[in-house]
Protein backbone atom coordinates (compact mmCIF):
# COMPACT_ATOMS: atom_id res chain seq x y z
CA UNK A 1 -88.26 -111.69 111.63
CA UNK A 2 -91.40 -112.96 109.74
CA UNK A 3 -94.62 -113.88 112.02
CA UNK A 4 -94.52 -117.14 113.51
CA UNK A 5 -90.94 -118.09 112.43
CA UNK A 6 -89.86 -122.02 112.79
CA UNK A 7 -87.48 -122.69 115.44
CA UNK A 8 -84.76 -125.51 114.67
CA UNK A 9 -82.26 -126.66 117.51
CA UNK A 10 -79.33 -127.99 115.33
CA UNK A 11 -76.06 -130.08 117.28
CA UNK A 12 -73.16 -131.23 115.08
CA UNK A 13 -70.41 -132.94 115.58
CA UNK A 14 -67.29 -130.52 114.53
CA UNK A 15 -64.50 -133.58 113.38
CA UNK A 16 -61.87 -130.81 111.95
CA UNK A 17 -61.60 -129.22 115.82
CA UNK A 18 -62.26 -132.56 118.07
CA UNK A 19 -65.79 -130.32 119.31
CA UNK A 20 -69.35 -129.82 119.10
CA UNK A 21 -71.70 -126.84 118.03
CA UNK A 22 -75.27 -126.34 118.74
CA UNK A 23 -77.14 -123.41 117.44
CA UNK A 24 -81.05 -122.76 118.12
CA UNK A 25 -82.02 -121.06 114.56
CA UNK A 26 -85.07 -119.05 114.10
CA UNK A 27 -86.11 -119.46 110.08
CA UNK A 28 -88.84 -117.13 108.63
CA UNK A 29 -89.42 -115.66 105.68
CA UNK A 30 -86.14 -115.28 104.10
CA UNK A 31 -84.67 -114.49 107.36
CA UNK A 32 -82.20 -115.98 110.47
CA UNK A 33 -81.38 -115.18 113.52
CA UNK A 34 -79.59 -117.77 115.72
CA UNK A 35 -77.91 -118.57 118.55
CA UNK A 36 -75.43 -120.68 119.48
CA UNK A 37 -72.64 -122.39 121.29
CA UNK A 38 -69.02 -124.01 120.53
CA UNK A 39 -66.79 -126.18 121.99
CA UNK A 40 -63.48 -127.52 120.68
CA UNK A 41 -59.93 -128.89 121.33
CA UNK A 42 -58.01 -127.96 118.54
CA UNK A 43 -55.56 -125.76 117.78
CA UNK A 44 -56.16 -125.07 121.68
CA UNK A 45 -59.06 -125.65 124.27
CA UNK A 46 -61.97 -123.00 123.42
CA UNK A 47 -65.41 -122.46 123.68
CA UNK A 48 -67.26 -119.77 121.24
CA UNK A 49 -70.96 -117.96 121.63
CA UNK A 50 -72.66 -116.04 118.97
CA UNK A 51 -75.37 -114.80 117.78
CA UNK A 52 -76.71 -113.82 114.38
CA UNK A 53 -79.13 -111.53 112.70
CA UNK A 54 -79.93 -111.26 109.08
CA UNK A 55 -81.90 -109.10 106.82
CA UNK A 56 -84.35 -109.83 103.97
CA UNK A 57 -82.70 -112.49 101.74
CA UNK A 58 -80.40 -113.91 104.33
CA UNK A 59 -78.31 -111.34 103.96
CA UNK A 60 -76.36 -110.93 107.37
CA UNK A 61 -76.70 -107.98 109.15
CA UNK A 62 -75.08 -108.62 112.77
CA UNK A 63 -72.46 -111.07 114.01
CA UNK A 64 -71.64 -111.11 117.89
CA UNK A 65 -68.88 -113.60 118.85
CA UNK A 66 -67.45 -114.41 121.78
CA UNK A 67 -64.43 -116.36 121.79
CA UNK A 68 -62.63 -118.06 125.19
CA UNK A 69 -59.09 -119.76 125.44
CA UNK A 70 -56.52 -119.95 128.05
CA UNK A 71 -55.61 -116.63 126.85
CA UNK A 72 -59.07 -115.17 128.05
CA UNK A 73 -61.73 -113.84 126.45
CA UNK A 74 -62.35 -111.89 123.09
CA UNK A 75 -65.23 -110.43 121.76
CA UNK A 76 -66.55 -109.12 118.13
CA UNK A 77 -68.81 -107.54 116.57
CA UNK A 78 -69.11 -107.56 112.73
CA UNK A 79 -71.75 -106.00 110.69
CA UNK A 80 -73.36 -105.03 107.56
CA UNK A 81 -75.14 -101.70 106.70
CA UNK A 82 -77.43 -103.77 104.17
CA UNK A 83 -75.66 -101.97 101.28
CA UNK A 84 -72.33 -103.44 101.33
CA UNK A 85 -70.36 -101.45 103.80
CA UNK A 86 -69.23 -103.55 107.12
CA UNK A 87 -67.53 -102.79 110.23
CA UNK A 88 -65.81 -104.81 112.60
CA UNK A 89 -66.01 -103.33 116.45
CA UNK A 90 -66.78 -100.38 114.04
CA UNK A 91 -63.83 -99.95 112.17
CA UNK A 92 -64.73 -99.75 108.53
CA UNK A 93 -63.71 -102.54 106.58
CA UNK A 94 -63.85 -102.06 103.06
CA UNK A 95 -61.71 -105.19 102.37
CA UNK A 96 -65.05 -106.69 102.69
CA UNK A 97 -67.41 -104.67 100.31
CA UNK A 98 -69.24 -106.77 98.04
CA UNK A 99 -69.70 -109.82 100.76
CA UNK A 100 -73.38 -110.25 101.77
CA UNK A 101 -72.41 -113.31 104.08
CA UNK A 102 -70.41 -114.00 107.21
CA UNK A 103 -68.85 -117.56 107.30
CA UNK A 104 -67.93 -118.44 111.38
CA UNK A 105 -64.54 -120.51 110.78
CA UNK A 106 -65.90 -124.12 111.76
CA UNK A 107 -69.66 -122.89 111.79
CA UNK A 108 -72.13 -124.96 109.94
CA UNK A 109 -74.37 -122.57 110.51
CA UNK A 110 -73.21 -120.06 108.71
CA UNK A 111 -72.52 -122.28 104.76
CA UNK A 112 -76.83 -122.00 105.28
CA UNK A 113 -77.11 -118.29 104.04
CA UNK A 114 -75.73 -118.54 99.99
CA UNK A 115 -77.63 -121.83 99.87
CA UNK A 116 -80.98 -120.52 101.12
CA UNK A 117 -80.42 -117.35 99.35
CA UNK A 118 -79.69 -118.99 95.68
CA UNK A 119 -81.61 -122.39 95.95
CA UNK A 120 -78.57 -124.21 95.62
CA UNK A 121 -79.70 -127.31 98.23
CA UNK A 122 -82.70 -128.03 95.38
CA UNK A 123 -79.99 -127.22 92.42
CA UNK A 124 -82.29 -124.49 91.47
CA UNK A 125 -78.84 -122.27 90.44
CA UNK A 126 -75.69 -122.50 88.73
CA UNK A 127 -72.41 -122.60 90.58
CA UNK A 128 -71.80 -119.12 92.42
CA UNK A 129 -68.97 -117.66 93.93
CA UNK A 130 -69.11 -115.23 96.47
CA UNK A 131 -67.11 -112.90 99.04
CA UNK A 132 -67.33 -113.82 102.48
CA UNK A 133 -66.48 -111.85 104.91
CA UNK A 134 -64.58 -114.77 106.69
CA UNK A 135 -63.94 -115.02 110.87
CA UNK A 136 -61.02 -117.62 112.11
CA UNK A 137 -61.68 -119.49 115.36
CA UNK A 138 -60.83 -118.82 118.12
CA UNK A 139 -58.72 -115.87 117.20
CA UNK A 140 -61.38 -113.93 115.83
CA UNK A 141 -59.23 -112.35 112.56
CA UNK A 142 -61.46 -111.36 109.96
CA UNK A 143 -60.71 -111.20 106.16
CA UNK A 144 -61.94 -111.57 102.76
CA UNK A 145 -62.73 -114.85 101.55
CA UNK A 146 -63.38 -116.01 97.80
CA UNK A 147 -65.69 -119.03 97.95
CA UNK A 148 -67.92 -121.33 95.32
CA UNK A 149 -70.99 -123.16 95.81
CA UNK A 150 -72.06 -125.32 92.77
CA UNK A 151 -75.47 -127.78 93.24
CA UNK A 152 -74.78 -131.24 91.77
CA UNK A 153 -78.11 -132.96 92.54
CA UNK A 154 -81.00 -133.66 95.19
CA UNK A 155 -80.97 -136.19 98.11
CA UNK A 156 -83.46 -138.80 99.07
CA UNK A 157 -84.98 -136.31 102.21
CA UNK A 158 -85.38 -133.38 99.80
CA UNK A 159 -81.89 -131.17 100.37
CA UNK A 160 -79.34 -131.71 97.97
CA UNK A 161 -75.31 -131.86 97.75
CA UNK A 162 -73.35 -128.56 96.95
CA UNK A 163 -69.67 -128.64 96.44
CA UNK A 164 -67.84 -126.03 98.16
CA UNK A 165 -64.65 -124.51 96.63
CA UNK A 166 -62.06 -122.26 98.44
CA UNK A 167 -58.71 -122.21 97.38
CA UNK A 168 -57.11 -125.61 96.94
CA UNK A 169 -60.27 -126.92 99.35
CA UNK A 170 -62.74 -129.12 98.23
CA UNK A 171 -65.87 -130.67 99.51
CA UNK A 172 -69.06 -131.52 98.47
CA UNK A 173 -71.89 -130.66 101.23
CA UNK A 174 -74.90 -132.52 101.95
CA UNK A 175 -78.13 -129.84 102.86
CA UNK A 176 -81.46 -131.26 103.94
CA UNK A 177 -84.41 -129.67 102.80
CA UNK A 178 -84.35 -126.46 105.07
CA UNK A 179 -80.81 -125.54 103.74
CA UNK A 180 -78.63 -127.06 106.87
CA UNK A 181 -75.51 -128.82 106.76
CA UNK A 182 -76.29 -132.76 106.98
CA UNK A 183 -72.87 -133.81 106.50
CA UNK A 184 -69.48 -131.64 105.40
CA UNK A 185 -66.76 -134.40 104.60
CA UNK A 186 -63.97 -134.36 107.08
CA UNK A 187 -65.20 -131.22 109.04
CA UNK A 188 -68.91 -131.48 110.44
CA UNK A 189 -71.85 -134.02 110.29
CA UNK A 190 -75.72 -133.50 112.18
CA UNK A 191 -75.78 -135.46 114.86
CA UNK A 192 -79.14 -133.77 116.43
CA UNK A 193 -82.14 -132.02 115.34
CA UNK A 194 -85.47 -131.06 116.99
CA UNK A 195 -87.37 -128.61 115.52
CA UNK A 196 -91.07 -126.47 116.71
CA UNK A 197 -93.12 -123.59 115.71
């Protein structure tokens, strides 16, 4: 992490799983690490921990979830060699070479890497698509996932909307100006933000 990084302490409101997230997100220079905590109702009653570490660029490096259900508890570890090869527990996964990103099923959090990475919250790219490597909640299955980000303009505090494509999914995302979900139609909107450093 760069020197004096800027701490934000992020809480949304999760609509698609009746829960909330908060993550406490450490921002330097082109990197993340974060924290954070989930609770939500649907399919079943869970709560999820995490934590995340990335490299230069945003690129993620580590991903450490924790997953609880009436089932019990799960854990995972997924991560990136910086060159393209992941693991998961650390079992090679080569379905997953060419992903620089994780994206934490019902995560906010994690739609911030691609758009810091590219500029896409100040439209400063054309539309990208990417390989994530993908993580369903709160199973914890992990697969490949084709996804496109495409800027279509600033907002009024500085961020800008990006419309997200996966599959037949469709929604266009609202940033603010340090490349955080503001509002995702239908899934997750900010509902708290404090931030220090």
């Amino acid at each position: 992490m760069s020197h004096s990084p800027m701490t934000h302490v992020l809480t949304w409101e999760i609509v698609d799983n009746q829960g909330y997230e908060t993550a406490w997100v450490d921002l330097g220079d082109g990197e993340l690490e974060a924290r954070g905590r989930a609770v939500g109702i649907s399919p079943e009653p869970y709560w999820i921990g995490y934590t995340l570490r990335t490299g230069a660029e945003w690129v993620t490096r580590e991903l450490r979830v924790t997953a609880e259900s009436a089932d019990g508890a799960r854990e995972l570890v997924l991560a990136h060699d910086g060159a393209g090869a992941w693991t998961v527990d650390g079992e090679a996964r080569p379905d997953l070479d060419g992903a620089l990103d994780c994206d934490l099923g019902l995560c906010p959090l994690t739609n911030s890497m691609p758009v810091l990475r590219h500029g896409l919250h100040r439209a400063g790219d054309d539309e990208r698509t990417f390989t994530m490597a993908w993580l369903s909640v709160p199973d914890l299955t992990v697969r490949p996932s084709t996804q496109t980000y495409t800027p279509l303009g600033p907002t009024e505090d500085g961020g800008g909307l990006v419309r997200y494509e996966s599959g037949d999914f469709r929604r266009d995302v609202e940033f603010d100006a340090d490349g955080f979900v503001v509002d995702y139609p239908d899934l997750a909107y900010l509902i708290g933000r404090s931030s220090r450093g």
